[in-house]
PDB file of N, CA and C in Angstrom:
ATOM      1  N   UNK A   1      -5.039  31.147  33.732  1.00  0.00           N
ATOM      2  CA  UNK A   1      -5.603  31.075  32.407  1.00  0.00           C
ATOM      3  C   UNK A   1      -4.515  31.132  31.339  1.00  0.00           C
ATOM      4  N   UNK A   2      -3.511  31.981  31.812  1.00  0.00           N
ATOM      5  CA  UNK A   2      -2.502  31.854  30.581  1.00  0.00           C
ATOM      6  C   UNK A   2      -1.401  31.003  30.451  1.00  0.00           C
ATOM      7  N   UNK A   3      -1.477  30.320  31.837  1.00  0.00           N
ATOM      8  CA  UNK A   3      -0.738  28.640  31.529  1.00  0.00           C
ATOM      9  C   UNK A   3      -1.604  27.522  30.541  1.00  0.00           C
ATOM     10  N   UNK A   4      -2.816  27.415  31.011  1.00  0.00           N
ATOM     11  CA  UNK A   4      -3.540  26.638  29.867  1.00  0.00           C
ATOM     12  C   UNK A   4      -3.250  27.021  28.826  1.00  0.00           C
ATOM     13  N   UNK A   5      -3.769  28.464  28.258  1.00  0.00           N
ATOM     14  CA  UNK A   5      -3.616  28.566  26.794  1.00  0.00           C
ATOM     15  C   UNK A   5      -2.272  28.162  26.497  1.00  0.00           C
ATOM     16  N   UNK A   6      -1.117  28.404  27.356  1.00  0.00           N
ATOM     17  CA  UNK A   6       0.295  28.003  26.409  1.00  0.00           C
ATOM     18  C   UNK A   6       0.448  26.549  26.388  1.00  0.00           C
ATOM     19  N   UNK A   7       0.073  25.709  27.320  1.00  0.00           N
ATOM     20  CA  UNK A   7      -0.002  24.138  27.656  1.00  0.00           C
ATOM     21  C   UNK A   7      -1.017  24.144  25.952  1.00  0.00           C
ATOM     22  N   UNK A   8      -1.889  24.342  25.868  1.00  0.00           N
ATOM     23  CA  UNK A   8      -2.740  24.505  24.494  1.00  0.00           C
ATOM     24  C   UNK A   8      -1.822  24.335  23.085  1.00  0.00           C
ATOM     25  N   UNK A   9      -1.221  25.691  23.279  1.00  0.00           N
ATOM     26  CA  UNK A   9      -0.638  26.471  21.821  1.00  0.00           C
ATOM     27  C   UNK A   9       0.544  24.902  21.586  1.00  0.00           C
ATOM     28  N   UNK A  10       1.290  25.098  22.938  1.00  0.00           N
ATOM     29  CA  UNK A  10       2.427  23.682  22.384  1.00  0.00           C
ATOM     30  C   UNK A  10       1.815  22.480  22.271  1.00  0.00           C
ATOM     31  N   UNK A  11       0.704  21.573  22.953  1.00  0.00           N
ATOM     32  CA  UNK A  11       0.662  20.923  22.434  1.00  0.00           C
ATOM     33  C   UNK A  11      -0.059  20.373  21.198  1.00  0.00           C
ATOM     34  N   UNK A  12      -0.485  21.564  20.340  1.00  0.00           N
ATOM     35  CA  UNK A  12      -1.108  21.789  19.182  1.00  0.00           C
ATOM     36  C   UNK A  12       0.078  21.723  18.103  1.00  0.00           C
ATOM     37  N   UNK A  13       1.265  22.124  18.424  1.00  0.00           N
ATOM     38  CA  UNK A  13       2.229  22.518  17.529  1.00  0.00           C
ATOM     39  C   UNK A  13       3.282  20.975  17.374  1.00  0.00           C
ATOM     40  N   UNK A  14       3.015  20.557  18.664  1.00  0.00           N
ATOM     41  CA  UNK A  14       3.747  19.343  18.624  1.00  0.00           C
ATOM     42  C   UNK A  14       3.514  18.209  17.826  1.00  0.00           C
ATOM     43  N   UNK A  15       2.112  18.051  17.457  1.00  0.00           N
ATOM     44  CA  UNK A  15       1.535  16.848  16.988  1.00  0.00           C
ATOM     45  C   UNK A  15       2.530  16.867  15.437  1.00  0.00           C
ATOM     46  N   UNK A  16       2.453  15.614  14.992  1.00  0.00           N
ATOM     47  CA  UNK A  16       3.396  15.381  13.273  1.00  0.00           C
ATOM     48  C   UNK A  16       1.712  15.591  12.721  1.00  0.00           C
ATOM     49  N   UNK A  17       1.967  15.788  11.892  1.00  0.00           N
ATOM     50  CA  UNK A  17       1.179  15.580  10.494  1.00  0.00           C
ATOM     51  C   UNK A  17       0.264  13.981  10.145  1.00  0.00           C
ATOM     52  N   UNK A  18      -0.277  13.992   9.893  1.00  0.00           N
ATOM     53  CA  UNK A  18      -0.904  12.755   9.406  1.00  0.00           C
ATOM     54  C   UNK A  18      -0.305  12.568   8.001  1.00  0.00           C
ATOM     55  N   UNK A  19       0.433  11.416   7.864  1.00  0.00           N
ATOM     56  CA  UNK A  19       0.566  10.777   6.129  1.00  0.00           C
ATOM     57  C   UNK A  19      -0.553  10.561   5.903  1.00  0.00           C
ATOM     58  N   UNK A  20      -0.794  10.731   4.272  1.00  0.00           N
ATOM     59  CA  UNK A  20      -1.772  10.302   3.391  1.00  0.00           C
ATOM     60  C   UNK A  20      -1.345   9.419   2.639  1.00  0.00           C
ATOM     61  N   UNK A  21      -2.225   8.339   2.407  1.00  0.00           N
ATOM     62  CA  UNK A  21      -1.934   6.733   1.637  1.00  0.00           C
ATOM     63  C   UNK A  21      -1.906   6.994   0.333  1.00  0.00           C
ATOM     64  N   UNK A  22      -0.984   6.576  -0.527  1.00  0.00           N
ATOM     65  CA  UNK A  22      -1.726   6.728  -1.790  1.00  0.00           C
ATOM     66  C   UNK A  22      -2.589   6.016  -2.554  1.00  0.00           C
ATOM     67  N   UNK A  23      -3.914   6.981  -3.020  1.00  0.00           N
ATOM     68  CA  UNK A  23      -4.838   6.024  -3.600  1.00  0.00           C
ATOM     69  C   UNK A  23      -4.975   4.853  -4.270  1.00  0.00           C
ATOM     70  N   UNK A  24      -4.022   4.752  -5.378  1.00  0.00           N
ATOM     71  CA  UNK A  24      -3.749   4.092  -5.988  1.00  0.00           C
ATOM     72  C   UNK A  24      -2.956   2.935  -5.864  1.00  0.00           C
ATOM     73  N   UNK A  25      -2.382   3.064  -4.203  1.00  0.00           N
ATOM     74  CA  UNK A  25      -1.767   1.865  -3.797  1.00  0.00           C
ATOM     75  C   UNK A  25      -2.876   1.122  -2.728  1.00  0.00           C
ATOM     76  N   UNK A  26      -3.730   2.127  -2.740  1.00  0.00           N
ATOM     77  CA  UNK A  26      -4.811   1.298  -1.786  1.00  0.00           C
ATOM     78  C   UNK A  26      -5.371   0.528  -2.064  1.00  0.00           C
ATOM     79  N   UNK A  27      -5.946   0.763  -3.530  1.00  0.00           N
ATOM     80  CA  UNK A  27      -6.801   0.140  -4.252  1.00  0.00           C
ATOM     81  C   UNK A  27      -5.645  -1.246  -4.930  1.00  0.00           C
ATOM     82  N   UNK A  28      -5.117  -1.351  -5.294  1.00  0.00           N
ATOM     83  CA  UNK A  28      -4.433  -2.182  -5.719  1.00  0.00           C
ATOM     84  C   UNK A  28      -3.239  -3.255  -4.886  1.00  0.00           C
ATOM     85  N   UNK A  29      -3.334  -3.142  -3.885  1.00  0.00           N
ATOM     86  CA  UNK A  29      -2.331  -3.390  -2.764  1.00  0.00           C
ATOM     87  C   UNK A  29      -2.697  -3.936  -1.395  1.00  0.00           C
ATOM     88  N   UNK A  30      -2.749  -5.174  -1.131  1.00  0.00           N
ATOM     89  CA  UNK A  30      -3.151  -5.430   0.314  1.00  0.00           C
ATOM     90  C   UNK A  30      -1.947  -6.104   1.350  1.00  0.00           C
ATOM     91  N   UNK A  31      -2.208  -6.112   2.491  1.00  0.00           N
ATOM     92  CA  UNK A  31      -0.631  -6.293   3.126  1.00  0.00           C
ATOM     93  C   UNK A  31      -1.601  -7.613   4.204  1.00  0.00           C
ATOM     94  N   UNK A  32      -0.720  -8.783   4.298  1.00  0.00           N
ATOM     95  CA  UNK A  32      -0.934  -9.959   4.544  1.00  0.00           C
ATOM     96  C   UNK A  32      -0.945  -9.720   6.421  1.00  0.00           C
ATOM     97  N   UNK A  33      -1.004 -10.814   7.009  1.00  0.00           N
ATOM     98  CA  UNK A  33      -0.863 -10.493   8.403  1.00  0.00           C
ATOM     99  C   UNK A  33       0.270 -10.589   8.748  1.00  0.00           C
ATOM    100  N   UNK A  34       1.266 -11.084   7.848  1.00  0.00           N
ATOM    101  CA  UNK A  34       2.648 -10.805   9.031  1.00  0.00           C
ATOM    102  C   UNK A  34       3.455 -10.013   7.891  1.00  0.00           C
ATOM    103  N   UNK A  35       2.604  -8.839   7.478  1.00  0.00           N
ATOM    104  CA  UNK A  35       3.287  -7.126   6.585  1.00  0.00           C
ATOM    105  C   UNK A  35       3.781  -7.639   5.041  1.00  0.00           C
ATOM    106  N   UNK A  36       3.666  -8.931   4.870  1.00  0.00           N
ATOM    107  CA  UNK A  36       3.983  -8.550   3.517  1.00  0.00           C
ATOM    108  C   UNK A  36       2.704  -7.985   2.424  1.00  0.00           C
ATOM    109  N   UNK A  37       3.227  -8.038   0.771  1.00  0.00           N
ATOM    110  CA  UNK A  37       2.512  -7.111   0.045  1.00  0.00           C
ATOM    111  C   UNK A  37       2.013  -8.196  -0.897  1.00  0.00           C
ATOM    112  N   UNK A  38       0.376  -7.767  -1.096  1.00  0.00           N
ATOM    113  CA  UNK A  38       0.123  -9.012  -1.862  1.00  0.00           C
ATOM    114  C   UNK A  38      -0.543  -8.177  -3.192  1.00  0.00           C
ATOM    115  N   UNK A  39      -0.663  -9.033  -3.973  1.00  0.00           N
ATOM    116  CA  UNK A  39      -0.937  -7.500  -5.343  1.00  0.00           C
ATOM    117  C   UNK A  39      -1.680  -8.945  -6.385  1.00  0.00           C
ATOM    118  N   UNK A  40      -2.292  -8.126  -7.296  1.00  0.00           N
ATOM    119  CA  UNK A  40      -2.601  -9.537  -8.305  1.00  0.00           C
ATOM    120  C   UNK A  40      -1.997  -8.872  -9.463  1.00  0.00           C
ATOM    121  N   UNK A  41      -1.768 -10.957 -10.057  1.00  0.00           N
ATOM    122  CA  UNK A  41      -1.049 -11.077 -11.091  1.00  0.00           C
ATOM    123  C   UNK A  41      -1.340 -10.145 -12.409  1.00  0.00           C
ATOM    124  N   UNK A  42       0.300  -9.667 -12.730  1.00  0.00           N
ATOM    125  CA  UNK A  42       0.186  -8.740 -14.200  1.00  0.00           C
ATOM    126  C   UNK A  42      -0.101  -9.694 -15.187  1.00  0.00           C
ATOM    127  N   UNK A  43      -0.711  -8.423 -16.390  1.00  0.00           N
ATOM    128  CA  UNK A  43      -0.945  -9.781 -17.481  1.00  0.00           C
ATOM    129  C   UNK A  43      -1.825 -10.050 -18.010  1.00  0.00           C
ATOM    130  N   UNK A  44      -3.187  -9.626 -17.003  1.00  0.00           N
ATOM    131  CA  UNK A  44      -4.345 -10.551 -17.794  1.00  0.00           C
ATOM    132  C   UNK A  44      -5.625  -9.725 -17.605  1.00  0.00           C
ATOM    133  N   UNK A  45      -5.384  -8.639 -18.000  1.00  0.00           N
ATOM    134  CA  UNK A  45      -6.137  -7.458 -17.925  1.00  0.00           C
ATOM    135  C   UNK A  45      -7.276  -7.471 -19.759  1.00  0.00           C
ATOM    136  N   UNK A  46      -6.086  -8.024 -20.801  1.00  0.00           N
ATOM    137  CA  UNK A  46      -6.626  -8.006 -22.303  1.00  0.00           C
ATOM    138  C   UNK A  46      -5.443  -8.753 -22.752  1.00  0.00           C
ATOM    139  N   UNK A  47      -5.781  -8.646 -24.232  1.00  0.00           N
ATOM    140  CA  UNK A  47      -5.059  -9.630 -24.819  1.00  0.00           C
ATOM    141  C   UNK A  47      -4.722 -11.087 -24.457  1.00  0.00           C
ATOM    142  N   UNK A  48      -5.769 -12.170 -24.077  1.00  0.00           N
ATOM    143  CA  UNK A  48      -5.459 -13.346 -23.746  1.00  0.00           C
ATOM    144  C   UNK A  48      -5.556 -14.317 -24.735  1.00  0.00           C
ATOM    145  N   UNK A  49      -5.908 -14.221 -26.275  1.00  0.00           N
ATOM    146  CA  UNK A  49      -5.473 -14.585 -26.995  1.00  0.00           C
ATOM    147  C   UNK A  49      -4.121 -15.075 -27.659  1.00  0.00           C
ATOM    148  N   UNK A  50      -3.721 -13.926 -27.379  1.00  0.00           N
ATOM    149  CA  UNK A  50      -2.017 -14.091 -27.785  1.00  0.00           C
ATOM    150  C   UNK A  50      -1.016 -14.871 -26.341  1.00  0.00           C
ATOM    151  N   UNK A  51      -1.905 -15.634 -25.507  1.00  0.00           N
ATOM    152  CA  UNK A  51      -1.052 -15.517 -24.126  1.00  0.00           C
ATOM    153  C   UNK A  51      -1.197 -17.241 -24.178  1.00  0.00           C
ATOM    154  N   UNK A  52      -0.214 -17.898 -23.809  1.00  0.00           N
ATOM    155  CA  UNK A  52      -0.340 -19.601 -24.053  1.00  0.00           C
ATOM    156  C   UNK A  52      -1.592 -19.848 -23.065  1.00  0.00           C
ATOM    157  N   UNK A  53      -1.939 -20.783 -22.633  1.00  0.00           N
ATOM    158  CA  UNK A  53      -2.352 -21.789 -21.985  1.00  0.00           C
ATOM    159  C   UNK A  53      -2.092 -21.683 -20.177  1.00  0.00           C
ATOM    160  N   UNK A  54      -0.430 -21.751 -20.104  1.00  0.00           N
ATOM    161  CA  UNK A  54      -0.166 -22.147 -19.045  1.00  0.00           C
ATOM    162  C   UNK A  54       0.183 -21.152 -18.754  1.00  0.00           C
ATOM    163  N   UNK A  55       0.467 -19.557 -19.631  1.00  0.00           N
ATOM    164  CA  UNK A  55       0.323 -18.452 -18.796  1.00  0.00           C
ATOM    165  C   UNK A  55      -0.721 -18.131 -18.082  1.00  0.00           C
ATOM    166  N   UNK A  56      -2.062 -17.860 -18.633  1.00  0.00           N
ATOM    167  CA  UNK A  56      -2.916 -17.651 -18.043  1.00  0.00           C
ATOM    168  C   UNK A  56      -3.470 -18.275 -16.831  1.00  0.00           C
ATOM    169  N   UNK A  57      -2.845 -19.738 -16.880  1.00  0.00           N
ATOM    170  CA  UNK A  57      -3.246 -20.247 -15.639  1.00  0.00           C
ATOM    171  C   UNK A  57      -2.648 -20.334 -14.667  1.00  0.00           C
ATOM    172  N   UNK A  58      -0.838 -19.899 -14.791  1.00  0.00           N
ATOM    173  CA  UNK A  58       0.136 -19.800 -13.315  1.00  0.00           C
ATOM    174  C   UNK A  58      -0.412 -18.421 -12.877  1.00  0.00           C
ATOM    175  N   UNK A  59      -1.094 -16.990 -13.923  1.00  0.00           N
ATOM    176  CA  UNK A  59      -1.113 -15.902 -13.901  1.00  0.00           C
ATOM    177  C   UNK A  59      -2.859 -16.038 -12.897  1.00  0.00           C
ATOM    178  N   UNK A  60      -3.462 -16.858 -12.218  1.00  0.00           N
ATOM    179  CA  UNK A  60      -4.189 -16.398 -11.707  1.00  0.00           C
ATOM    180  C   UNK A  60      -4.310 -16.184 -10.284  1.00  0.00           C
ATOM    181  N   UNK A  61      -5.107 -15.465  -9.551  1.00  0.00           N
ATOM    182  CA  UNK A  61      -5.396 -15.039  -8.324  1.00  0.00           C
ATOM    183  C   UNK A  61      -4.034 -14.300  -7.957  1.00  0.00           C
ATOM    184  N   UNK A  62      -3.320 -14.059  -6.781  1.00  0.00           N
ATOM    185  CA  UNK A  62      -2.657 -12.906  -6.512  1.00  0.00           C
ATOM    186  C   UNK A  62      -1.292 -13.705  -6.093  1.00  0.00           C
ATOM    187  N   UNK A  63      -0.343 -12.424  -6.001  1.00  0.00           N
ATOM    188  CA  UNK A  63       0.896 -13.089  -5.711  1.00  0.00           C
ATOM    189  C   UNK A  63       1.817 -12.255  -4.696  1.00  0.00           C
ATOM    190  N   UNK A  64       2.646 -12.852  -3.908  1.00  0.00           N
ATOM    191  CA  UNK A  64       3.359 -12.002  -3.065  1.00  0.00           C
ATOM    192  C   UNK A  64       4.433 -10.910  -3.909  1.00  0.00           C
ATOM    193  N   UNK A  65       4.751  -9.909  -3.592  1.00  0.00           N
ATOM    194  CA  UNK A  65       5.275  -9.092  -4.068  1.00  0.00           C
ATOM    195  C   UNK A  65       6.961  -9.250  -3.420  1.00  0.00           C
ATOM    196  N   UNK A  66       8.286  -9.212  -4.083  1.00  0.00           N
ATOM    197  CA  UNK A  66       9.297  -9.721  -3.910  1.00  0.00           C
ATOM    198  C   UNK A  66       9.366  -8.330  -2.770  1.00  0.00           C
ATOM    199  N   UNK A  67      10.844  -8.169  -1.961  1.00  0.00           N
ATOM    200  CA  UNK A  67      11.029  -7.363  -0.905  1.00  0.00           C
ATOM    201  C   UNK A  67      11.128  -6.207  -1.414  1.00  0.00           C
ATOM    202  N   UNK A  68      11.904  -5.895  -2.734  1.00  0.00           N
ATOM    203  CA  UNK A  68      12.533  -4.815  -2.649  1.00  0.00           C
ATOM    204  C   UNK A  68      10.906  -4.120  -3.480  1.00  0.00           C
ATOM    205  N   UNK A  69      10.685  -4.438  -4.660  1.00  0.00           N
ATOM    206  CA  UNK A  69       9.028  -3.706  -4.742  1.00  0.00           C
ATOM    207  C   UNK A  69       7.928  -3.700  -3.323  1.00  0.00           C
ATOM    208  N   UNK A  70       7.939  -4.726  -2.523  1.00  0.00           N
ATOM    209  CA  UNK A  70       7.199  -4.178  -1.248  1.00  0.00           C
ATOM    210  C   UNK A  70       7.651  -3.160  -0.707  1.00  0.00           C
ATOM    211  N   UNK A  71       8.497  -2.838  -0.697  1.00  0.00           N
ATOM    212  CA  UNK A  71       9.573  -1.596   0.375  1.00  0.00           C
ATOM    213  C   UNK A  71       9.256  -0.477  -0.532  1.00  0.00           C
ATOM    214  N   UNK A  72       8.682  -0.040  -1.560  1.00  0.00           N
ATOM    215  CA  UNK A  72       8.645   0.989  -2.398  1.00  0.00           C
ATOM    216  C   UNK A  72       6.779   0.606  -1.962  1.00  0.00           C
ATOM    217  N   UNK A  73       6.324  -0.098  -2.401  1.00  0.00           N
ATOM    218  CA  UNK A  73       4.595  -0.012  -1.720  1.00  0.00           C
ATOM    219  C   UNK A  73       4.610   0.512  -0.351  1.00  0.00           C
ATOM    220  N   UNK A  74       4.920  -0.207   0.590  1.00  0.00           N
ATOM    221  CA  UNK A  74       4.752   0.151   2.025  1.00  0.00           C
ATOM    222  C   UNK A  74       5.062   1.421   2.197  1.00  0.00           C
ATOM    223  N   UNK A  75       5.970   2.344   1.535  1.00  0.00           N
ATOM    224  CA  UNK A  75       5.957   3.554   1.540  1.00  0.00           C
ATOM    225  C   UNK A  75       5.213   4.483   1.081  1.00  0.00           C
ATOM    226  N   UNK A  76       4.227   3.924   0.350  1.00  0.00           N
ATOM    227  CA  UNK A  76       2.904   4.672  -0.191  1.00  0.00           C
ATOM    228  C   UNK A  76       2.128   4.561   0.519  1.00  0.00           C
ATOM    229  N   UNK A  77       1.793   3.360   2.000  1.00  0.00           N
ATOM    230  CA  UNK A  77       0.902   2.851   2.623  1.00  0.00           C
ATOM    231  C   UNK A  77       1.124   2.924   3.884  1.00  0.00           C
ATOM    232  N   UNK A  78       1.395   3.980   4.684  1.00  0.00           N
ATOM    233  CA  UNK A  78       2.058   4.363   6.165  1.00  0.00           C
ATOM    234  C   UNK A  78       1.230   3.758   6.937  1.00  0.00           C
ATOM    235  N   UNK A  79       0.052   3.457   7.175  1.00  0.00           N
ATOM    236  CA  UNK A  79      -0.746   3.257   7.625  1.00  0.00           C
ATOM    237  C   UNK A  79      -1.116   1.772   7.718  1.00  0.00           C
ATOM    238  N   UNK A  80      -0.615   0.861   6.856  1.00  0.00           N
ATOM    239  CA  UNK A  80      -1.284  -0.828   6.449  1.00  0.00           C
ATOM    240  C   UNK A  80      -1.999  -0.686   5.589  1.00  0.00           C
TER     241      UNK A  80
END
């Protein structure tokens, strides 16, 4: 009986921790099938008055995120 409990105690102690995602990269942040970071375009949240023509229209639907800002996301997102 007191080999189990110690087989128990260590492998309770061994496990890591679970990371937690951050919310705010969850919601805003999706990762493609081969890991990159896809995010939608800044910009067009308000103020589209003051914004030409052909901003608003290269500025739509989403865009890949360059390496070095993915590498700062993916670290909020341990998980995918």
């Amino acid at each position: 009986m007191l080999e189990t409990l110690q087989k128990a105690s260590t492998k309770e102690t061994s496990k890591m921790p679970k990371l937690k995602t951050k919310s705010g990269a969850k919601k805003r942040f999706k990762l493609t099938g081969r890991g990159k970071v896809r995010a939608q375009q800044a910009g067009k949240q308000h103020g589209m008055i003051k914004r030409t023509n052909k901003f608003i229209r290269n500025a739509r639907g989403s865009t890949i995120l360059k390496a070095q800002d993915a590498k700062v996301v993916k670290r909020f997102m341990p998980y995918g």
